[in-house]
N, C-alpha and C. Protein backbone atom coordinates (compact mmCIF):
# COMPACT_ATOMS: atom_id res chain seq x y z
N UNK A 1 227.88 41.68 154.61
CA UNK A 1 226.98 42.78 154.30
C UNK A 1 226.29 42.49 152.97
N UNK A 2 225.00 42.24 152.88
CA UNK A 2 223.98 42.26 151.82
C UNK A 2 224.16 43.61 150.54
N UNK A 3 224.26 43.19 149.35
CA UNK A 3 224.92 43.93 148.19
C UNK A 3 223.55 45.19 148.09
N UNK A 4 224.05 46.15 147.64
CA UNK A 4 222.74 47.29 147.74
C UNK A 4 221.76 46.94 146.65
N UNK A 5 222.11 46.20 145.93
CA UNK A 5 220.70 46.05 145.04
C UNK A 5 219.52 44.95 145.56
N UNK A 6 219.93 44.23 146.37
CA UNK A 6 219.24 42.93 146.99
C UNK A 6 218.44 44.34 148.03
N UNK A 7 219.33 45.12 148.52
CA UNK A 7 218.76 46.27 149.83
C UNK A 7 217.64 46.46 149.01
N UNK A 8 217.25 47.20 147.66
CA UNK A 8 216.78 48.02 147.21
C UNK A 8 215.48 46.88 146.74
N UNK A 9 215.81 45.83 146.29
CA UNK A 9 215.14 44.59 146.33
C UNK A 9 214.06 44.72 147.40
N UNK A 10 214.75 44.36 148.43
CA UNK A 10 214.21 43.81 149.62
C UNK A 10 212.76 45.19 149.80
N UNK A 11 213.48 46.47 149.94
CA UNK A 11 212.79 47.65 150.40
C UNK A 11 211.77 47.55 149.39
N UNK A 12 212.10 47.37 148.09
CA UNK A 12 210.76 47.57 146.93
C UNK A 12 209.54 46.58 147.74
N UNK A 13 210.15 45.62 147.62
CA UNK A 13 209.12 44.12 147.95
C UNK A 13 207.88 44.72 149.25
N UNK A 14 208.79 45.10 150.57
CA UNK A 14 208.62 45.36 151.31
C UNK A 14 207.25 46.82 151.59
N UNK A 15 207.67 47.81 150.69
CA UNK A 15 206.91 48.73 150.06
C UNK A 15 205.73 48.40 149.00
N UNK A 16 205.81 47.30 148.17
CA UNK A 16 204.76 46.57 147.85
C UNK A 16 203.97 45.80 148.71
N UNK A 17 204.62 45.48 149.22
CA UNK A 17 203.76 44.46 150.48
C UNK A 17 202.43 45.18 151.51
N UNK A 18 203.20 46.41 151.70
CA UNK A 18 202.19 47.44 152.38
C UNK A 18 201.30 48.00 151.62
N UNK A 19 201.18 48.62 150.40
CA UNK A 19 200.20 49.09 149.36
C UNK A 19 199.28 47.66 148.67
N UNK A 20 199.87 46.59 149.30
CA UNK A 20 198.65 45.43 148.65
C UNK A 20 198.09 44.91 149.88
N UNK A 21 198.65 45.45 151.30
CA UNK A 21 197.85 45.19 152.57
C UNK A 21 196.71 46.26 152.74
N UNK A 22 197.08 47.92 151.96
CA UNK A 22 196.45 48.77 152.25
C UNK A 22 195.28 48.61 151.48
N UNK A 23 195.17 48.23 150.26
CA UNK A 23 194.40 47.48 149.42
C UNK A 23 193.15 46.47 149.95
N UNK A 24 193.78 45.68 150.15
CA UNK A 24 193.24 44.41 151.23
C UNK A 24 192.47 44.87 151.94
N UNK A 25 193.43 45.56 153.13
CA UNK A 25 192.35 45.95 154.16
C UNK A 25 191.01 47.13 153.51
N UNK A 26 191.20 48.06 152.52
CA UNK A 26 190.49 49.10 152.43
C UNK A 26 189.43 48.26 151.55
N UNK A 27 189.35 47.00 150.95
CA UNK A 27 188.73 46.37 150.04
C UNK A 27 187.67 45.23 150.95
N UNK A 28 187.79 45.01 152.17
CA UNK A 28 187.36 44.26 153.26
C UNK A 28 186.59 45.13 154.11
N UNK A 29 186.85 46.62 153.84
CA UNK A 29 185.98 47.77 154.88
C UNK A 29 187.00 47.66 156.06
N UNK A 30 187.97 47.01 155.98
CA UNK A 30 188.36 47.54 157.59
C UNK A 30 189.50 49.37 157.42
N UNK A 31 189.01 49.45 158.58
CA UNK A 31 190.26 50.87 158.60
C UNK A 31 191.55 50.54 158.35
N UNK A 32 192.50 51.78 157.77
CA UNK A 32 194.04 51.38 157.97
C UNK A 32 194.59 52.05 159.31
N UNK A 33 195.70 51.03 159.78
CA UNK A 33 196.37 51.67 161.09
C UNK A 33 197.40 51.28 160.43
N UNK A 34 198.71 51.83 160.97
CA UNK A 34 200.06 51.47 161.21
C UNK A 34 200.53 49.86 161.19
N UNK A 35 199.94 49.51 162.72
CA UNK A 35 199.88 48.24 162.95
C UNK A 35 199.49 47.19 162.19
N UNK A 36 197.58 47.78 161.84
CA UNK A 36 197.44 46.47 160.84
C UNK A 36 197.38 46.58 159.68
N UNK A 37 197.96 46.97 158.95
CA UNK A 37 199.04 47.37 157.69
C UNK A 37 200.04 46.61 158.07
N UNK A 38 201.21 46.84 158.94
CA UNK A 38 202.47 45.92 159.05
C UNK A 38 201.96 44.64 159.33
N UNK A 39 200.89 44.19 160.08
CA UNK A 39 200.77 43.17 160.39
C UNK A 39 199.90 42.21 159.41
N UNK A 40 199.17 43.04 157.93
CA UNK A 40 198.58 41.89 157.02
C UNK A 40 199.80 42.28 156.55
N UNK A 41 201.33 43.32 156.09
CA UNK A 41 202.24 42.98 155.31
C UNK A 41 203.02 41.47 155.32
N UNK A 42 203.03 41.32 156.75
CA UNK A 42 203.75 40.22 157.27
C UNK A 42 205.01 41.28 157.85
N UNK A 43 205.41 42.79 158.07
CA UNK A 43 206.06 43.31 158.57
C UNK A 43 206.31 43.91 159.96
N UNK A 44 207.30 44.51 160.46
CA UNK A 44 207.63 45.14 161.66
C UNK A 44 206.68 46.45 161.42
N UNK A 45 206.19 47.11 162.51
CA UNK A 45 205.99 48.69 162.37
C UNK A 45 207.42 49.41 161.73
N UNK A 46 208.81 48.91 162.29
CA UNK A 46 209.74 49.85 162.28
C UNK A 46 209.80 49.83 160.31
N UNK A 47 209.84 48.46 159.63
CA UNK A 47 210.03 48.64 158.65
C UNK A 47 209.07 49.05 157.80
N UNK A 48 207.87 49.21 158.25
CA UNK A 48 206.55 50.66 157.95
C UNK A 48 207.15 51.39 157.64
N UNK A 49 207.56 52.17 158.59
CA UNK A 49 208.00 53.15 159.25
C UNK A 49 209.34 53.58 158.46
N UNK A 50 210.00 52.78 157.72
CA UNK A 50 211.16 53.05 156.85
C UNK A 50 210.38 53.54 155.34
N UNK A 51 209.55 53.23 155.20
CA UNK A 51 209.13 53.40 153.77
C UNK A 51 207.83 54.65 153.88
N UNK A 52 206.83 54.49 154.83
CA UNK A 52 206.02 55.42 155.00
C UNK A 52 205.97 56.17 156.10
N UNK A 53 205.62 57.71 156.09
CA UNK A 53 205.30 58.12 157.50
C UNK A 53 204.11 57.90 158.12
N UNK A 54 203.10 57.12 157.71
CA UNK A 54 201.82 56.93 158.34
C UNK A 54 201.14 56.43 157.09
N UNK A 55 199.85 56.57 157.64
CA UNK A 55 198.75 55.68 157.14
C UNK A 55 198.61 56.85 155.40
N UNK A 56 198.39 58.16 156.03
CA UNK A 56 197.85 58.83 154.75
C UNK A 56 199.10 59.03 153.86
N UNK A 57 200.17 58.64 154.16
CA UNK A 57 201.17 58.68 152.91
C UNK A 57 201.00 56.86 152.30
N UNK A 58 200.67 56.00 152.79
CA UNK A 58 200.17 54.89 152.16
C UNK A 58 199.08 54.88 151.10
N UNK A 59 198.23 55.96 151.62
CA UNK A 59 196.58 56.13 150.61
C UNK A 59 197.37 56.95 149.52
N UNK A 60 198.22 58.09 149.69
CA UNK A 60 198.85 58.53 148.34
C UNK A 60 199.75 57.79 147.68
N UNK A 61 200.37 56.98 148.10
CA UNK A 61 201.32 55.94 147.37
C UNK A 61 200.61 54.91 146.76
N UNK A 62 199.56 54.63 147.11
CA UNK A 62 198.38 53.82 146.77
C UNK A 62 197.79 54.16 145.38
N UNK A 63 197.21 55.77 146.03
CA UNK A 63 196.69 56.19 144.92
C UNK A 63 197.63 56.75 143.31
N UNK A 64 198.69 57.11 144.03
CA UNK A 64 199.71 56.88 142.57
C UNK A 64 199.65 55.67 141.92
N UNK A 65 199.82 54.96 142.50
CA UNK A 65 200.38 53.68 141.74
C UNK A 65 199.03 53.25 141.06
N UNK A 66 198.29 53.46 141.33
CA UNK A 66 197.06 52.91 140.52
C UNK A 66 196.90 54.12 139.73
N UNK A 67 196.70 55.33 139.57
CA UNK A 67 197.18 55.91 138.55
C UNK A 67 197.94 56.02 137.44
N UNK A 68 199.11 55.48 138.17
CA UNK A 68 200.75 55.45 137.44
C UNK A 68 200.39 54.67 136.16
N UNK A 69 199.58 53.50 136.80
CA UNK A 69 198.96 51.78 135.80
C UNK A 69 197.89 52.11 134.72
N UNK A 70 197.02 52.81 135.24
CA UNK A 70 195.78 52.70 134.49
C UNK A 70 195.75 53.75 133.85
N UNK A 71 196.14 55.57 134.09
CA UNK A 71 196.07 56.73 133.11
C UNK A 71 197.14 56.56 131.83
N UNK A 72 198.34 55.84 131.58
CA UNK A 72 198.64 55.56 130.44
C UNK A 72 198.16 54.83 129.85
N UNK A 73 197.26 53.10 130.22
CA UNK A 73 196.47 52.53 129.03
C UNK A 73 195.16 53.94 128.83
N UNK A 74 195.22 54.22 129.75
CA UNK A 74 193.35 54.82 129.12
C UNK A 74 193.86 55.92 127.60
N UNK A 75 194.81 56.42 128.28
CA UNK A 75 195.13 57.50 127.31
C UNK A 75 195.41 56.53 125.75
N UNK A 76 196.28 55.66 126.24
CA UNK A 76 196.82 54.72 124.71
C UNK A 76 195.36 54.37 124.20
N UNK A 77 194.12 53.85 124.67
CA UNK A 77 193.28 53.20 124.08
C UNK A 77 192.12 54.91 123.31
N UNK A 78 192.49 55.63 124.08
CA UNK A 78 191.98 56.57 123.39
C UNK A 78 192.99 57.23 121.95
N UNK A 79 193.76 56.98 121.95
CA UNK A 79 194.67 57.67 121.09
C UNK A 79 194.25 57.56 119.71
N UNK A 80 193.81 55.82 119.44
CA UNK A 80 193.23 56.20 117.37
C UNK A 80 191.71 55.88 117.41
N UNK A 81 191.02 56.98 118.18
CA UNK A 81 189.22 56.81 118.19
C UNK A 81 189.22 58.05 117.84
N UNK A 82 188.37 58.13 117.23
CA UNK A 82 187.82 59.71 116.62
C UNK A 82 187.45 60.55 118.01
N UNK A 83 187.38 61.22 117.85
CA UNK A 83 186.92 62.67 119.05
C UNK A 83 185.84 62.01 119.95
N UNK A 84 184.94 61.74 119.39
CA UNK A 84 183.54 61.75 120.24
C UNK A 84 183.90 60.56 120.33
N UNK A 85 183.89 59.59 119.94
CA UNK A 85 183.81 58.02 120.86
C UNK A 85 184.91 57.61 121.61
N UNK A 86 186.35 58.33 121.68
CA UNK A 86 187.36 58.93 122.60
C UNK A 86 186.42 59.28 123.70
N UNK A 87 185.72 60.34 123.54
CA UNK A 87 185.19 60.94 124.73
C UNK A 87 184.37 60.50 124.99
N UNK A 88 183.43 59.30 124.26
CA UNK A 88 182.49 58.35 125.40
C UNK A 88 183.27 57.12 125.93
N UNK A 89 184.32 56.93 125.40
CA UNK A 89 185.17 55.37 125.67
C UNK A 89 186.08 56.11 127.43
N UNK A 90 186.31 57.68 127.45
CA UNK A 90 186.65 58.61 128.62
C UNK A 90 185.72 58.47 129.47
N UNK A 91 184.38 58.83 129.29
CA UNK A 91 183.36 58.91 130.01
C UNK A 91 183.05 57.66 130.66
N UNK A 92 183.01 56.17 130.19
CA UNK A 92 182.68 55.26 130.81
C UNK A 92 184.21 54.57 131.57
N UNK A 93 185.35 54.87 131.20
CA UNK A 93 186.46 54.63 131.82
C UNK A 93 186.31 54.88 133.46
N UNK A 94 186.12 56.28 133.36
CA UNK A 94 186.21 57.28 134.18
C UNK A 94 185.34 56.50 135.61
N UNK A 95 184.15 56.43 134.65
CA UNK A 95 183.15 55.97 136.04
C UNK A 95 183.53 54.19 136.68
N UNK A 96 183.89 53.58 135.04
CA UNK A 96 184.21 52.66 135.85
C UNK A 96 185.68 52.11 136.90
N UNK A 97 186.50 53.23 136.29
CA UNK A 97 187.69 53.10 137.52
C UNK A 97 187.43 53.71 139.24
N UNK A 98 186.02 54.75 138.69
CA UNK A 98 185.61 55.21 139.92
C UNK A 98 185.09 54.21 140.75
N UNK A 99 184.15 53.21 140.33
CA UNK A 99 183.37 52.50 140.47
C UNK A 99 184.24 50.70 141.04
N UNK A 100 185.69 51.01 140.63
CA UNK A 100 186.41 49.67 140.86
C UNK A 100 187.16 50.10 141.93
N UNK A 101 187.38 51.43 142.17
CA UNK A 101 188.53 52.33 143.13
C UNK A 101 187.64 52.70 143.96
N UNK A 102 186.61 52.52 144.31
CA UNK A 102 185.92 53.27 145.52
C UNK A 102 186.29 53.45 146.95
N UNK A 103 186.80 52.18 147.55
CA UNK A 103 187.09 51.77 148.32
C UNK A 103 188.72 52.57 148.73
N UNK A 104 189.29 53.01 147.65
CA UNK A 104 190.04 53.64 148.29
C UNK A 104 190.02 55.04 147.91
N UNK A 105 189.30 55.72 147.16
CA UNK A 105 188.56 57.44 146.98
C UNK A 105 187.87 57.34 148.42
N UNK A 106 186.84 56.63 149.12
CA UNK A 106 186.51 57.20 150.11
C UNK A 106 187.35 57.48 151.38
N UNK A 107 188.56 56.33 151.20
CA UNK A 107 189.21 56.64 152.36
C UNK A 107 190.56 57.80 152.59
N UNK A 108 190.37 58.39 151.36
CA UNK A 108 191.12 59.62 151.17
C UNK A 108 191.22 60.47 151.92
N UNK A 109 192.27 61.57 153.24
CA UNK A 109 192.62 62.19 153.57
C UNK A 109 191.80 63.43 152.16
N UNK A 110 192.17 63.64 151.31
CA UNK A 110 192.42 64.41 150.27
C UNK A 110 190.63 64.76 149.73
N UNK A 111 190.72 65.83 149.55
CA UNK A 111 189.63 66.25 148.50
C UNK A 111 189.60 65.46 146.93
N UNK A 112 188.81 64.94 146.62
CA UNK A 112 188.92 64.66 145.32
C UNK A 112 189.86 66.08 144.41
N UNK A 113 189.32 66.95 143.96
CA UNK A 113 190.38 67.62 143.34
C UNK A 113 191.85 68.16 143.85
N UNK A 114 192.13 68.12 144.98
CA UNK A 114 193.95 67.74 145.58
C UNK A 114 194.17 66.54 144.79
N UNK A 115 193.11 65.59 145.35
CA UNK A 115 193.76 63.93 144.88
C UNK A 115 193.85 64.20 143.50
N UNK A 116 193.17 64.57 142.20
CA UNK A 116 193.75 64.42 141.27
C UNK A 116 195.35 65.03 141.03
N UNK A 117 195.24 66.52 141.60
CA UNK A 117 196.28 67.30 141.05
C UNK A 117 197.44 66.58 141.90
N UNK A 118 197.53 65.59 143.02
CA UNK A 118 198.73 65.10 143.74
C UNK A 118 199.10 63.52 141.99
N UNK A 119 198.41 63.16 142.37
CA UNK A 119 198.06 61.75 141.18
C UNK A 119 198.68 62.03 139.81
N UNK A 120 197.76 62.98 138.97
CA UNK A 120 197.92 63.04 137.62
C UNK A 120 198.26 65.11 138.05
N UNK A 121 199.48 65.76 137.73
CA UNK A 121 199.87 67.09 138.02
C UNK A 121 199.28 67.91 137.22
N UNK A 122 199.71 66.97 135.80
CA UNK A 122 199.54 67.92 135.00
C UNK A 122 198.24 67.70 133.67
N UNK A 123 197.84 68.01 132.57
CA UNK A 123 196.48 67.78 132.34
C UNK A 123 196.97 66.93 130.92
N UNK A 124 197.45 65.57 130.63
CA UNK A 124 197.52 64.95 129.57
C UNK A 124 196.65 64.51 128.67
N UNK A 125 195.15 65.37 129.05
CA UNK A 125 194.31 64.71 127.92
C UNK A 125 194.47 66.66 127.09
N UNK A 126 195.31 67.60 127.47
CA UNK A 126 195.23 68.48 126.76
C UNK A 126 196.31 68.00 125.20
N UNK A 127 197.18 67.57 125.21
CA UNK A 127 197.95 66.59 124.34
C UNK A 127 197.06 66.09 123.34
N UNK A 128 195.90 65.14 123.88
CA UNK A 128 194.78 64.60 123.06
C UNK A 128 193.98 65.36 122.17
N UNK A 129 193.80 66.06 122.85
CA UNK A 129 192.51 67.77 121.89
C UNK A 129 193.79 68.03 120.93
N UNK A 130 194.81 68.48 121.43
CA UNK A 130 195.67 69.18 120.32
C UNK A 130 195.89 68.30 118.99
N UNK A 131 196.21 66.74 119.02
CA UNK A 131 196.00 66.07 118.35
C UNK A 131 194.65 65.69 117.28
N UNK A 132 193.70 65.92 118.05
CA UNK A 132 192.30 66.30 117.40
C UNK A 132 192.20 67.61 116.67
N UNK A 133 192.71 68.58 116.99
CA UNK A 133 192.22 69.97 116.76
C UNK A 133 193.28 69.79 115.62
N UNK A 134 194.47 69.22 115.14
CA UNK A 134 195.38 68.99 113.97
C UNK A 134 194.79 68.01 112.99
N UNK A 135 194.43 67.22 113.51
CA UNK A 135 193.64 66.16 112.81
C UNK A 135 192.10 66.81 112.08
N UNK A 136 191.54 68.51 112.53
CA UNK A 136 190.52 68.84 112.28
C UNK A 136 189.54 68.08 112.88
N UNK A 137 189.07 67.65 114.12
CA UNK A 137 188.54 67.02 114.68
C UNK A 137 187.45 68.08 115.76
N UNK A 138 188.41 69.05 116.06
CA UNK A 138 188.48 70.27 117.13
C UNK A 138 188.62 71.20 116.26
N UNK A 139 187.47 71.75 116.49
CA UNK A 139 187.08 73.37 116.24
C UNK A 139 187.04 74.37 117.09
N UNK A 140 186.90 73.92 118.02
CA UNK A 140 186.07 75.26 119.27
C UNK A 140 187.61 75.84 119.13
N UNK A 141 187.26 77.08 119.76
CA UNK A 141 187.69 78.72 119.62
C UNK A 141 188.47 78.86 121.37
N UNK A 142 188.07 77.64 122.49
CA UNK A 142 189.04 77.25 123.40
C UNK A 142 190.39 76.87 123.36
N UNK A 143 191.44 77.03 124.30
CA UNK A 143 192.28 76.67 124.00
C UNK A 143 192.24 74.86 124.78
N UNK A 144 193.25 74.21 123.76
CA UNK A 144 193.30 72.88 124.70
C UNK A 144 193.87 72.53 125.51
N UNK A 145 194.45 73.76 126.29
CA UNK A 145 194.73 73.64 127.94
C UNK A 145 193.16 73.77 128.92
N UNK A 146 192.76 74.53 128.11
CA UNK A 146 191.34 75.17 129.00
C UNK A 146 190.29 73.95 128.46
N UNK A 147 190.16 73.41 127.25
CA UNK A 147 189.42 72.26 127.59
C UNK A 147 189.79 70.98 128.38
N UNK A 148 191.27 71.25 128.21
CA UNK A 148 191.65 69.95 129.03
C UNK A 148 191.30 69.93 130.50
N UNK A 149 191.35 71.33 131.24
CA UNK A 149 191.14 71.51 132.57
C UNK A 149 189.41 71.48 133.29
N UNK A 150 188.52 71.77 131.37
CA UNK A 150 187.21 71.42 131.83
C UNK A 150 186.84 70.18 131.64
N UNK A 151 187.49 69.09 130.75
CA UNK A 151 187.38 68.15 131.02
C UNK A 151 187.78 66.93 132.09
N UNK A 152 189.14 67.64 132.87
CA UNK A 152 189.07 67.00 134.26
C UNK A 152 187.92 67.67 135.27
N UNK A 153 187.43 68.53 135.66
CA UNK A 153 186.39 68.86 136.81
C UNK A 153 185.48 67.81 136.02
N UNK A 154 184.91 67.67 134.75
CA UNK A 154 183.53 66.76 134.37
C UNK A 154 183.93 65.61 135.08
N UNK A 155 185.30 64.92 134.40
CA UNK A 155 185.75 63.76 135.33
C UNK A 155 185.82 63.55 136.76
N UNK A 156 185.94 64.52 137.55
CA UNK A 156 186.16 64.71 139.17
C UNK A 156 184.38 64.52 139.53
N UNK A 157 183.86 65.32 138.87
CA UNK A 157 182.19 65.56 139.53
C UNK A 157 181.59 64.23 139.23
N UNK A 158 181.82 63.55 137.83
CA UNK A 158 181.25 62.03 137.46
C UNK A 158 182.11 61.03 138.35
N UNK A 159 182.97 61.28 138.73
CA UNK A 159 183.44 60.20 139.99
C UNK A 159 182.93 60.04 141.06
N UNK A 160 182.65 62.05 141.65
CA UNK A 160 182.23 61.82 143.16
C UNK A 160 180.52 61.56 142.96
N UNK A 161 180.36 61.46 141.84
CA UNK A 161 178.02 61.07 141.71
C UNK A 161 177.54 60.01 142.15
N UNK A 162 177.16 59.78 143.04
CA UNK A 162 176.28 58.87 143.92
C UNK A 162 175.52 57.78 142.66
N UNK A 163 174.74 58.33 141.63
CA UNK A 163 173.88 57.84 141.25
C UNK A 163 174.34 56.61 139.81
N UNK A 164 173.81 55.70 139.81
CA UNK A 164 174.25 54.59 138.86
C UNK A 164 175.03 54.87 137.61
N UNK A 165 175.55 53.57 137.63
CA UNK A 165 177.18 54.40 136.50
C UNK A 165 176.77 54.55 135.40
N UNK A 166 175.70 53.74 134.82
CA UNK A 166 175.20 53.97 133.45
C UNK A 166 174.71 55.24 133.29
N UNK A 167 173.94 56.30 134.08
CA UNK A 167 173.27 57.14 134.38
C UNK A 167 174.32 58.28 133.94
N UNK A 168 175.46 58.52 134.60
CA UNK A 168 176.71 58.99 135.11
C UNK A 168 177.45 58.38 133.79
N UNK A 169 177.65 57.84 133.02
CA UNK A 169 178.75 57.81 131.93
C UNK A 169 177.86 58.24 130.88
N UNK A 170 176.18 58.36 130.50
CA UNK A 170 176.00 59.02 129.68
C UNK A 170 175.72 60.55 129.97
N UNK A 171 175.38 61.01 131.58
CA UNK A 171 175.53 62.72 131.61
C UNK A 171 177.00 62.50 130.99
N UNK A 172 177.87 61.97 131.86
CA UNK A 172 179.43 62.82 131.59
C UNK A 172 179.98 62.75 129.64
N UNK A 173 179.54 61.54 129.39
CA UNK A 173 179.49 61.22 127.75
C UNK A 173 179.21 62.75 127.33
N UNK A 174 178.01 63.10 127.23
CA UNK A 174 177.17 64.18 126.86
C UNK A 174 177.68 65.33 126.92
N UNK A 175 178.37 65.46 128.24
CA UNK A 175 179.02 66.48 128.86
C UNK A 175 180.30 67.08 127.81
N UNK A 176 180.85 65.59 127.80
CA UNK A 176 182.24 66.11 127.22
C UNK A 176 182.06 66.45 125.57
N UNK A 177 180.92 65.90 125.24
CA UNK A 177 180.42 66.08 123.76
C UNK A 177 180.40 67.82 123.18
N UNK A 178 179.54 67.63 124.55
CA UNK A 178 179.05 69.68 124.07
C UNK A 178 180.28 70.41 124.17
N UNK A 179 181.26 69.73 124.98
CA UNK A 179 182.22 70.52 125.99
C UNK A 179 183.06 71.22 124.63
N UNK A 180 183.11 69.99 123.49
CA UNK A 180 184.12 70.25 122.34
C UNK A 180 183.38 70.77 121.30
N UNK A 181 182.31 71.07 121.32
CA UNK A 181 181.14 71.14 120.31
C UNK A 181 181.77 72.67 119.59
């Protein structure tokens, strides 16, 4: 009998294997199925089938994990920038993770705002303002829960914008400027 940590081994690998097929395939334009998911993993359906219940719990395991990776550097690289170039160094982040992640935002089951609140729960750039607003950075008469929550919808609406990213990181730049003004 194989020792349980090699098990837990094996299952991680195995569970990676499918979120870099789901990848693959969603990065090539093809659809995800069951099948060909297990079959670019190099896996069985059954051992799919041990780790996910279908295709749209793959796009949320997906979409965590690329969350999980990229919302702690963004936050760290914002942490010693003054207010406003924080919030344009936010603004062009934003569009360009939109802009590198597309491929799997469109194939979302999920509304963009579910998908954030499943992804990121709770609002960690309110943490950031409070740090500003101690630092005297932040003035407004908002609280920094309530800017934090208007500064995710700016982020949600500059993701789902059709129109060129340069265009789209200086509205949302702008946006978040006044937002703290």
């Amino acid at each position: 009998m194989s020792r349980p940590e090699a098990q837990r081994a094996d299952g991680r690998r195995s569970r990676d294997a499918i979120l870099a097929a789901a990848e693959r395939l969603l990065l090539t334009g093809e659809g995800l199925s069951v099948s060909g998911l297990a079959r670019e993993a190099g896996l069985t359906r059954a051992t799919f089938y041990r780790h996910f219940s279908g295709t749209d719990a793959v796009l949320d395991a997906l979409t965590r994990s690329i969350a999980d990776t990229l919302l702690p550097q963004l936050l760290d690289s914002l942490a010693d920038l003054p207010l406003y170039a924080a919030l344009d160094r936010l603004a062009g982040e934003v569009v360009a993770v939109a802009e590198a992640y597309r491929h799997v935002l469109v194939s979302q089951p999920h509304s963009i705002e579910d998908l954030a609140r499943l992804v990121v729960p709770d609002e960690p750039i309110a943490s950031f303002l409070a740090d500003r607003r101690g630092a005297g950075e932040l003035v407004s008469d908002l609280s920094d829960e309530w800017l934090a929550r208007c500064v995710r919808a700016l982020c949600l609406v500059a993701i789902t914008d059709g129109r060129a990213g340069e265009v789209v990181v200086a509205e949302l730049g702008g946006a978040l400027r006044r937002l703290v003004e």
